[in-house]
C-alpha atoms as a PDB file:
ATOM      1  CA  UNK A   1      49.261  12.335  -2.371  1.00  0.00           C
ATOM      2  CA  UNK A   2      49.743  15.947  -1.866  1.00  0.00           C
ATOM      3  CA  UNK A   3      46.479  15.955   0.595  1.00  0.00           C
ATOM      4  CA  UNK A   4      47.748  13.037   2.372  1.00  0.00           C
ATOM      5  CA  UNK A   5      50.855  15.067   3.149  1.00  0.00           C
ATOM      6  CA  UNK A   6      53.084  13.495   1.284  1.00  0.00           C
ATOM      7  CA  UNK A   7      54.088  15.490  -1.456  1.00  0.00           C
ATOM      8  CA  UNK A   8      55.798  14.723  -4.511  1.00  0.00           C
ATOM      9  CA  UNK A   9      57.970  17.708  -4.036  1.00  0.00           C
ATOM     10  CA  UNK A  10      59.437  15.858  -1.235  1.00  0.00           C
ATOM     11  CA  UNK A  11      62.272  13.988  -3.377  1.00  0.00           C
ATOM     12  CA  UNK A  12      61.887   9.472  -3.092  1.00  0.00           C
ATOM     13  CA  UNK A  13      64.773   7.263  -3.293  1.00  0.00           C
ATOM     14  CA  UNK A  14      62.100   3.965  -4.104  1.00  0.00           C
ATOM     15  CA  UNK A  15      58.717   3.935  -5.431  1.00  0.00           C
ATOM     16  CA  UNK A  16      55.834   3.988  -4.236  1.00  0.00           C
ATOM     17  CA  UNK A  17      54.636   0.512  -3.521  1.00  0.00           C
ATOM     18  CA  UNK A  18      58.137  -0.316  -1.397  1.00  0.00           C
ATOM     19  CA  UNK A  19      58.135   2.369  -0.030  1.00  0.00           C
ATOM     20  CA  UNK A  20      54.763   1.308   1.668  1.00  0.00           C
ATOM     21  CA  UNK A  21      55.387  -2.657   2.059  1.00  0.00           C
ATOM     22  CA  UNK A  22      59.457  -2.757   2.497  1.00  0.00           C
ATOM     23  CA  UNK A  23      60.422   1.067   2.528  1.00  0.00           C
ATOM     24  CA  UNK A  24      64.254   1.895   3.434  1.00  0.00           C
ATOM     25  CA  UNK A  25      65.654   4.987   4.384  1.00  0.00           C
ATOM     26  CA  UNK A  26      68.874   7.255   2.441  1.00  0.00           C
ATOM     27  CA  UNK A  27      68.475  10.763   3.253  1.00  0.00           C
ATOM     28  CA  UNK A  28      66.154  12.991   6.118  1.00  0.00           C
ATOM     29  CA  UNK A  29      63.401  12.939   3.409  1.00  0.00           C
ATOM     30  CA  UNK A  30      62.842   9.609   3.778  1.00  0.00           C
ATOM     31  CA  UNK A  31      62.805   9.591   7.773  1.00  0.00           C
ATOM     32  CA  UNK A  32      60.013  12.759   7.110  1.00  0.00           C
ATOM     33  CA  UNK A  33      58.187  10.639   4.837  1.00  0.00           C
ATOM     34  CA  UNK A  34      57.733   7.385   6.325  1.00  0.00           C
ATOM     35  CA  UNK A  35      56.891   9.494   9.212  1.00  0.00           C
ATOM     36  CA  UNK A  36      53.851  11.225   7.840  1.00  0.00           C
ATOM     37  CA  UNK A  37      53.132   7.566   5.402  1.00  0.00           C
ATOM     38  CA  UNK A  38      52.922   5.371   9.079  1.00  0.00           C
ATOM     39  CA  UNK A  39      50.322   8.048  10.285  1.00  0.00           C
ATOM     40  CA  UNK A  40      48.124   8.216   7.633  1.00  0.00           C
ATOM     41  CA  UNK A  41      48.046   4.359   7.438  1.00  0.00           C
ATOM     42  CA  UNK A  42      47.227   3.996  11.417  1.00  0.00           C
ATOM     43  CA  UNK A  43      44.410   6.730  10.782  1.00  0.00           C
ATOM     44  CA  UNK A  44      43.239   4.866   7.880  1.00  0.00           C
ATOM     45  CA  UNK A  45      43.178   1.635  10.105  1.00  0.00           C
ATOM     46  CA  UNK A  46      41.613   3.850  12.336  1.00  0.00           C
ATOM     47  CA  UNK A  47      38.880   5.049  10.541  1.00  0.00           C
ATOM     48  CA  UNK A  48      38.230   1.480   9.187  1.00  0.00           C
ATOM     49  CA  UNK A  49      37.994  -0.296  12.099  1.00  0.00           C
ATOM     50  CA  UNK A  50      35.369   2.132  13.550  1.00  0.00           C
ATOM     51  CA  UNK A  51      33.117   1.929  10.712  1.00  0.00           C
ATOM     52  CA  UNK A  52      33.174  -1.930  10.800  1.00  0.00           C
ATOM     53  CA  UNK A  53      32.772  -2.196  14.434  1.00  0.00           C
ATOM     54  CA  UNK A  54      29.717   0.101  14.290  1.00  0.00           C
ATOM     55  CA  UNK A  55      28.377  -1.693  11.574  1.00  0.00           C
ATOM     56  CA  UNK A  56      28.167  -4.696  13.411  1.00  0.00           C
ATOM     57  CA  UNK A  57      26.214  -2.996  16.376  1.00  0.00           C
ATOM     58  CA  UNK A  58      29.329  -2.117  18.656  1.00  0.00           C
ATOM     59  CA  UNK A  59      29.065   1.686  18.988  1.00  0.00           C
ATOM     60  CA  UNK A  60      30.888   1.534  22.528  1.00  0.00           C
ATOM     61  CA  UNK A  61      34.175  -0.333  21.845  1.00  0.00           C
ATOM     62  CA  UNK A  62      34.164   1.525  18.460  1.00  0.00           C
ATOM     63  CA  UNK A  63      35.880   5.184  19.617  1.00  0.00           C
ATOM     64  CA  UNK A  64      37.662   3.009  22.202  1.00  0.00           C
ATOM     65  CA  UNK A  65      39.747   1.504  19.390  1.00  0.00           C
ATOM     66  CA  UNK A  66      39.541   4.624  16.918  1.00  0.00           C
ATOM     67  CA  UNK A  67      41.257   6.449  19.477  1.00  0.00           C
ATOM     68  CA  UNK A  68      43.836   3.366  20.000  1.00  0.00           C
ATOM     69  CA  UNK A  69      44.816   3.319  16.704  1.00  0.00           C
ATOM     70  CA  UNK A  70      44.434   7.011  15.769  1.00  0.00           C
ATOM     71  CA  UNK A  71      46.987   7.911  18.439  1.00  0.00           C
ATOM     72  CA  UNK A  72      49.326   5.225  18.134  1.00  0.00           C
ATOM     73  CA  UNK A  73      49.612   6.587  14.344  1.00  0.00           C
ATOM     74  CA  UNK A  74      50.967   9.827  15.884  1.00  0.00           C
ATOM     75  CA  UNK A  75      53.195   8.175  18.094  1.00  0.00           C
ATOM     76  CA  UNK A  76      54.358   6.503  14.529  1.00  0.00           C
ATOM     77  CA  UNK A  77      54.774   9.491  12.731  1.00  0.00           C
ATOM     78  CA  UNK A  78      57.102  10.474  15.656  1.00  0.00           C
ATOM     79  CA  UNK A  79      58.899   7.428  15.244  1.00  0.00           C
ATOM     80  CA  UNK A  80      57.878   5.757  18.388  1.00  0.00           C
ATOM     81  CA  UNK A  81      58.656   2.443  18.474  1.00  0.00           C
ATOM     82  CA  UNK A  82      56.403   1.375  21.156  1.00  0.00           C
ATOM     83  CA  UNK A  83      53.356   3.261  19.524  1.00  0.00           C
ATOM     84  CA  UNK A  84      54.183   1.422  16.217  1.00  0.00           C
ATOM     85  CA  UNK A  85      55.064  -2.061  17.701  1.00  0.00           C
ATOM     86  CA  UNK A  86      51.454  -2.216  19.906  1.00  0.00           C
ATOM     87  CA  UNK A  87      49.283  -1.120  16.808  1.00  0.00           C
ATOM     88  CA  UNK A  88      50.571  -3.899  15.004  1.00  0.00           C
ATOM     89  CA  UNK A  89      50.558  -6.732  18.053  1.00  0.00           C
ATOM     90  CA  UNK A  90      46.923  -5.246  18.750  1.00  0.00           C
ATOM     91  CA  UNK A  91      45.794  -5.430  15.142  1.00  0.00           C
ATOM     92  CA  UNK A  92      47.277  -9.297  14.883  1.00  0.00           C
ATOM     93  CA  UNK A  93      45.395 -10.076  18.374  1.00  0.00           C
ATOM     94  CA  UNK A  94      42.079  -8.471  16.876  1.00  0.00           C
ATOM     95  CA  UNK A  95      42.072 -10.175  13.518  1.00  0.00           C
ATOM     96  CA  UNK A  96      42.647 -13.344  15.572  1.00  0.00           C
ATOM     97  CA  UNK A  97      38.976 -12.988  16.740  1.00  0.00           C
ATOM     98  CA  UNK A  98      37.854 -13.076  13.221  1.00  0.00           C
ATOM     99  CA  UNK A  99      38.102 -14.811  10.218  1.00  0.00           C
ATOM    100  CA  UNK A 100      41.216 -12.591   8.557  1.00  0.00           C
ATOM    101  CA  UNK A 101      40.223 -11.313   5.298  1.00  0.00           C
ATOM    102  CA  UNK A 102      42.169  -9.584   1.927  1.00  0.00           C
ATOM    103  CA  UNK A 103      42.009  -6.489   3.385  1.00  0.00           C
ATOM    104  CA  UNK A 104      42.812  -7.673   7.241  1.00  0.00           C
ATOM    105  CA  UNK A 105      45.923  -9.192   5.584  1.00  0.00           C
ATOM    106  CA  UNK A 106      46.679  -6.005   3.803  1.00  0.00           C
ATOM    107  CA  UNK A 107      46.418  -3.925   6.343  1.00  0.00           C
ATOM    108  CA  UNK A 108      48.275  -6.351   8.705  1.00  0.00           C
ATOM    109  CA  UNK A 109      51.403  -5.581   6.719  1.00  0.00           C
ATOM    110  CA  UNK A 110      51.052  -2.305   6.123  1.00  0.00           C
ATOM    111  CA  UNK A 111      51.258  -1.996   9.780  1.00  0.00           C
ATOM    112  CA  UNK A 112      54.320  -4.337   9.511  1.00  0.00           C
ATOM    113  CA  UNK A 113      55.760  -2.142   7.179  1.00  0.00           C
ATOM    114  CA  UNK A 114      55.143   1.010   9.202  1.00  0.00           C
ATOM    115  CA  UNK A 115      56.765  -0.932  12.545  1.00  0.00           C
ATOM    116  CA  UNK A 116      60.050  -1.765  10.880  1.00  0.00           C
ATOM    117  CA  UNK A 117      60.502   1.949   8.880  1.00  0.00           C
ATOM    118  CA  UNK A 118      59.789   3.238  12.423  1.00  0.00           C
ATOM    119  CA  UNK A 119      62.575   1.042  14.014  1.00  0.00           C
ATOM    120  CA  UNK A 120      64.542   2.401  10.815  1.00  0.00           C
ATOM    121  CA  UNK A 121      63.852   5.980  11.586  1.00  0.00           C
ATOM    122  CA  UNK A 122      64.389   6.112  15.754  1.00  0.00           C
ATOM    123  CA  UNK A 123      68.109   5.306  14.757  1.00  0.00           C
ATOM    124  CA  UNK A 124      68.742   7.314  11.928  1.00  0.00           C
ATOM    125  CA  UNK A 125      71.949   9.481  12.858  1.00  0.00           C
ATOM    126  CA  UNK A 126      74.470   9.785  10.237  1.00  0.00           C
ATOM    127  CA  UNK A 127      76.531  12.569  10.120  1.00  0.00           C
ATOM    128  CA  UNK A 128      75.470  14.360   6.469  1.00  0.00           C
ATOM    129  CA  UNK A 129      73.667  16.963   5.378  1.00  0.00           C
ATOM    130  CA  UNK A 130      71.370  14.691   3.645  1.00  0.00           C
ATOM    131  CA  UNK A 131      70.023  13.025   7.401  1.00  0.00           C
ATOM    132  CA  UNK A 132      68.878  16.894   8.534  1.00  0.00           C
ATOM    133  CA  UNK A 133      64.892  16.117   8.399  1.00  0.00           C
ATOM    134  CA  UNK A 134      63.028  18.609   6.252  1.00  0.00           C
ATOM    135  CA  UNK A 135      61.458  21.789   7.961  1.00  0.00           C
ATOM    136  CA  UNK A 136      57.494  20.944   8.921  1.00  0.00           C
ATOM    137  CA  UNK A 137      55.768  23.731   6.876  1.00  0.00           C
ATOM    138  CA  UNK A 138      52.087  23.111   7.394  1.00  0.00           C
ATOM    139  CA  UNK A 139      51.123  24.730   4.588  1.00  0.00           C
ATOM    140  CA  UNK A 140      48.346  22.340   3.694  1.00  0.00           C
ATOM    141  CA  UNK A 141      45.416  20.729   5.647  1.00  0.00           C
ATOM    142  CA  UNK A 142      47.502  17.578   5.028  1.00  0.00           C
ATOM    143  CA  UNK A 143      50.659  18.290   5.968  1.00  0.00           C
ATOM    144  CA  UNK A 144      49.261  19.699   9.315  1.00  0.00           C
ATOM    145  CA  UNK A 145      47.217  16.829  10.540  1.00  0.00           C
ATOM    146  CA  UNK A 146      50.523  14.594   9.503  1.00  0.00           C
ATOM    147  CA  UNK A 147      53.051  17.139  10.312  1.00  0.00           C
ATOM    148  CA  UNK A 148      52.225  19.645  13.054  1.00  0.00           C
ATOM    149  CA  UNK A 149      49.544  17.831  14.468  1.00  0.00           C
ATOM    150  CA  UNK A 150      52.002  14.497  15.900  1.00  0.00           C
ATOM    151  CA  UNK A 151      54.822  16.901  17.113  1.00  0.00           C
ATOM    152  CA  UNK A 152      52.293  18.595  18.840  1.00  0.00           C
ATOM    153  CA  UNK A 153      50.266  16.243  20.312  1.00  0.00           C
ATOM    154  CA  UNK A 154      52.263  13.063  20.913  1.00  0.00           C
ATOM    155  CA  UNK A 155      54.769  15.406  23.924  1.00  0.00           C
ATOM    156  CA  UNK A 156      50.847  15.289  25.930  1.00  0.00           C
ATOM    157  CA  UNK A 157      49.961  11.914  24.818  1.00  0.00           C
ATOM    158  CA  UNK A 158      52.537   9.601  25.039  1.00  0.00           C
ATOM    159  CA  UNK A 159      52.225   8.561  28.726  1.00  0.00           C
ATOM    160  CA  UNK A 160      49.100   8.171  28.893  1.00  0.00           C
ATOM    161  CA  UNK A 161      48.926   6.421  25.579  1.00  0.00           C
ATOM    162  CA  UNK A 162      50.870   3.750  27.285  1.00  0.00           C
ATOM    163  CA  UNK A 163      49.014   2.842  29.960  1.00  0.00           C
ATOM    164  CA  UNK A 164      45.805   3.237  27.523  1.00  0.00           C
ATOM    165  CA  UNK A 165      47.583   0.525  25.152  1.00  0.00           C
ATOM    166  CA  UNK A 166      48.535  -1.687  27.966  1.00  0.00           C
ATOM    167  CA  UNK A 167      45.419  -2.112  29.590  1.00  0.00           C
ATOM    168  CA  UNK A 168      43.528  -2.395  26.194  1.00  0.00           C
ATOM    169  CA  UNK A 169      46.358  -5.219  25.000  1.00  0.00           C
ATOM    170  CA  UNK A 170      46.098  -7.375  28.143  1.00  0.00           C
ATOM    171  CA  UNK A 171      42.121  -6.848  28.107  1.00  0.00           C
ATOM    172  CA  UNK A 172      41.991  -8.405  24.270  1.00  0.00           C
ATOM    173  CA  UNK A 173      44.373 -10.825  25.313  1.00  0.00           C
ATOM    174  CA  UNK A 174      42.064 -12.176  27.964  1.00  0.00           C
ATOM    175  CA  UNK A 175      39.459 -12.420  25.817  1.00  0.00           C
ATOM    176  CA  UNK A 176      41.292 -14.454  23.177  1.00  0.00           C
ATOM    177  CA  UNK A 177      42.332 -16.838  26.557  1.00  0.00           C
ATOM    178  CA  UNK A 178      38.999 -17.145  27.086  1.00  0.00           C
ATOM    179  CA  UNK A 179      37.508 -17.680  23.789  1.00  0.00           C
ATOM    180  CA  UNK A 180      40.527 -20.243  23.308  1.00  0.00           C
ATOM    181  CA  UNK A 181      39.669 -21.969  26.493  1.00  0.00           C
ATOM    182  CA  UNK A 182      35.915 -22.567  25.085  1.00  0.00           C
ATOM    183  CA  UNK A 183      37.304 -23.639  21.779  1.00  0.00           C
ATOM    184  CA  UNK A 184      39.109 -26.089  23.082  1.00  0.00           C
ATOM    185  CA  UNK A 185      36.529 -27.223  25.612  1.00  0.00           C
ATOM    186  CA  UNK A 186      34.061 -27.543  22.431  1.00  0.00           C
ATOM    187  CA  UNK A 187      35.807 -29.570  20.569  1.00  0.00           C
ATOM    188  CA  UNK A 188      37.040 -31.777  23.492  1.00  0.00           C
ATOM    189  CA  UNK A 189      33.274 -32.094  23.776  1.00  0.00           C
ATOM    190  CA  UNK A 190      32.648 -33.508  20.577  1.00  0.00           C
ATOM    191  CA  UNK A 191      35.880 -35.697  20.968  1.00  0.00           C
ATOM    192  CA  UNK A 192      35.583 -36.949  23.883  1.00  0.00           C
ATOM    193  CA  UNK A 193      32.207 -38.363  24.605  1.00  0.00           C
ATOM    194  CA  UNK A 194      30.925 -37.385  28.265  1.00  0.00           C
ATOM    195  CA  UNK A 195      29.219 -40.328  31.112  1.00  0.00           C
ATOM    196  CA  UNK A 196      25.782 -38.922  29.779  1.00  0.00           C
ATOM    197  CA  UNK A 197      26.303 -39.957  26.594  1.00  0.00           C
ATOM    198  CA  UNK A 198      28.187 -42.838  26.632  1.00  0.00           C
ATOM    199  CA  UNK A 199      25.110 -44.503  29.092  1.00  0.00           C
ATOM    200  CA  UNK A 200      22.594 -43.043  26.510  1.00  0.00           C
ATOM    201  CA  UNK A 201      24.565 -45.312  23.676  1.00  0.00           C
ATOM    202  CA  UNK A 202      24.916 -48.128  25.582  1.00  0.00           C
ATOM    203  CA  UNK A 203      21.541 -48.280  26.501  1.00  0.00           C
ATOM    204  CA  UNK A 204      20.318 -47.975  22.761  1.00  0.00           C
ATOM    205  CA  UNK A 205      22.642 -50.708  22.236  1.00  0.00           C
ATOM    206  CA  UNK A 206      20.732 -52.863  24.750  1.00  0.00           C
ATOM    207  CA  UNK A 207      17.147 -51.666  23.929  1.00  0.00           C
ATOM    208  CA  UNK A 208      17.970 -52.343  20.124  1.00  0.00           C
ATOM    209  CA  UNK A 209      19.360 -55.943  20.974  1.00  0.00           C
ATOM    210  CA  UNK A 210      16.718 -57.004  23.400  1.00  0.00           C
ATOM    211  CA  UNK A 211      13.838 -56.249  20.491  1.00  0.00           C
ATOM    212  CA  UNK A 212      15.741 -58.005  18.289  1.00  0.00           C
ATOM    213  CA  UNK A 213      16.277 -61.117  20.080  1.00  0.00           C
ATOM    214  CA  UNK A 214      12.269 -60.762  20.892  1.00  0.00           C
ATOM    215  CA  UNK A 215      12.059 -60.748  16.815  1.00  0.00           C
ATOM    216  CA  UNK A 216      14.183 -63.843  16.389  1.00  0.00           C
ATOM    217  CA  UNK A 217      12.154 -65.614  19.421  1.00  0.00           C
ATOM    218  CA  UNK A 218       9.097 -64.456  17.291  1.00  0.00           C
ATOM    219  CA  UNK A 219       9.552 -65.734  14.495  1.00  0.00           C
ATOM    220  CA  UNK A 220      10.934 -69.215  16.033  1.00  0.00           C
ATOM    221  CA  UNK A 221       7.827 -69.448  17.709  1.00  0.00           C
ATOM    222  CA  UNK A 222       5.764 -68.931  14.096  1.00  0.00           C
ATOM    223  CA  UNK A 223       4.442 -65.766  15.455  1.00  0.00           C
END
């Protein structure tokens, strides 16, 4: 955990696993850590999501979403609540367009998780000495990509970020409209038999009558 940034020196009120699916927050170590936790998640999302999509042939959307996810998990480790709350909505709208698997649904709330510790964090003000965050040291590779490396950046990003994230939510929610729309128009389709087809039935109907009333006439007849 140390190269993740999230060293063990840095004292936990909660283990581990609730502190990634339902984590809580008691002292300034805990803001610092869900901080750096919610960025290394959205990079592993990240780095995930690439891979898959170029896997599946899609090398041009792929650093288009790397980069979506990437920096939205510094806006989370700098408790952004607008970085945090699109990741998640944008994650939700792209698992929509496939079929959600164990590790779609485990990542989905992870994300969760990371959205309401970063609501948690924005409003953590109590007057103590244990809510003074920890200084940001950077003395390992870790701790500067999730430590320097958000404070840093997120001051230069965080504008454009949003209009970034805006135009890339309403662009996958069009395409889910659309894809809906010819869902729906399928299986009306199949429902609802069309003109076409309902004169193509009816005129089996009559072709398969008329030979068998020539059968019965037939066979009167001692043919």
């Amino acid at each position: 955990m140390q190269t993740l940034g999230l060293s063990d020196s840095t004292p936990r009120t909660e283990s581990r696993i609730k502190t990634l699916f339902w984590p809580s927050i008691q002292s300034g170590s805990d803001v610092a850590y869900l901080g750096a936790q919610g960025y290394w998640v959205c990079t592993i999302v990240a780095v995930v999501s690439v891979v898959v999509l170029i896997f599946r042939g899609n090398s041009i959307l792929g650093p288009l979403v790397f980069l979506f996810y990437y920096v939205g998990g510094i806006g989370v480790g700098e408790r952004s609540r607008c970085a945090a709350t699109v990741v998640l909505l944008m994650y939700v709208l792209d698992a929509l367009f496939a079929r959600p698997g164990v590790l779609t649904v485990l990542f989905a709330a992870l994300l969760f998780s990371n959205l309401r510790a970063t609501w948690i964090a924005s409003s953590w003000k109590p007057d103590s000495e244990a809510a003074i965050l920890p200084p940001r040291f950077g003395d390992t590779w870790g701790e500067k990509f999730a430590d320097k490396l958000p404070a840093f950046l997120w001051p230069k990003l965080r504008v454009l970020y949003y209009v970034f994230s805006g135009g890339y939510l309403i662009f996958i929610a069009f395409g889910l409209a659309i894809l809906f729309a010819r869902r729906v128009s399928h299986w009306r389709h199949k429902l609802i038999p069309s003109p076409a087809r309902t004169n193509d039935f009816q005129h089996f109907h009559s072709c398969r009558n008329a030979l068998s009333g020539s059968v019965r006439i037939a066979r009167r007849a001692g043919m």
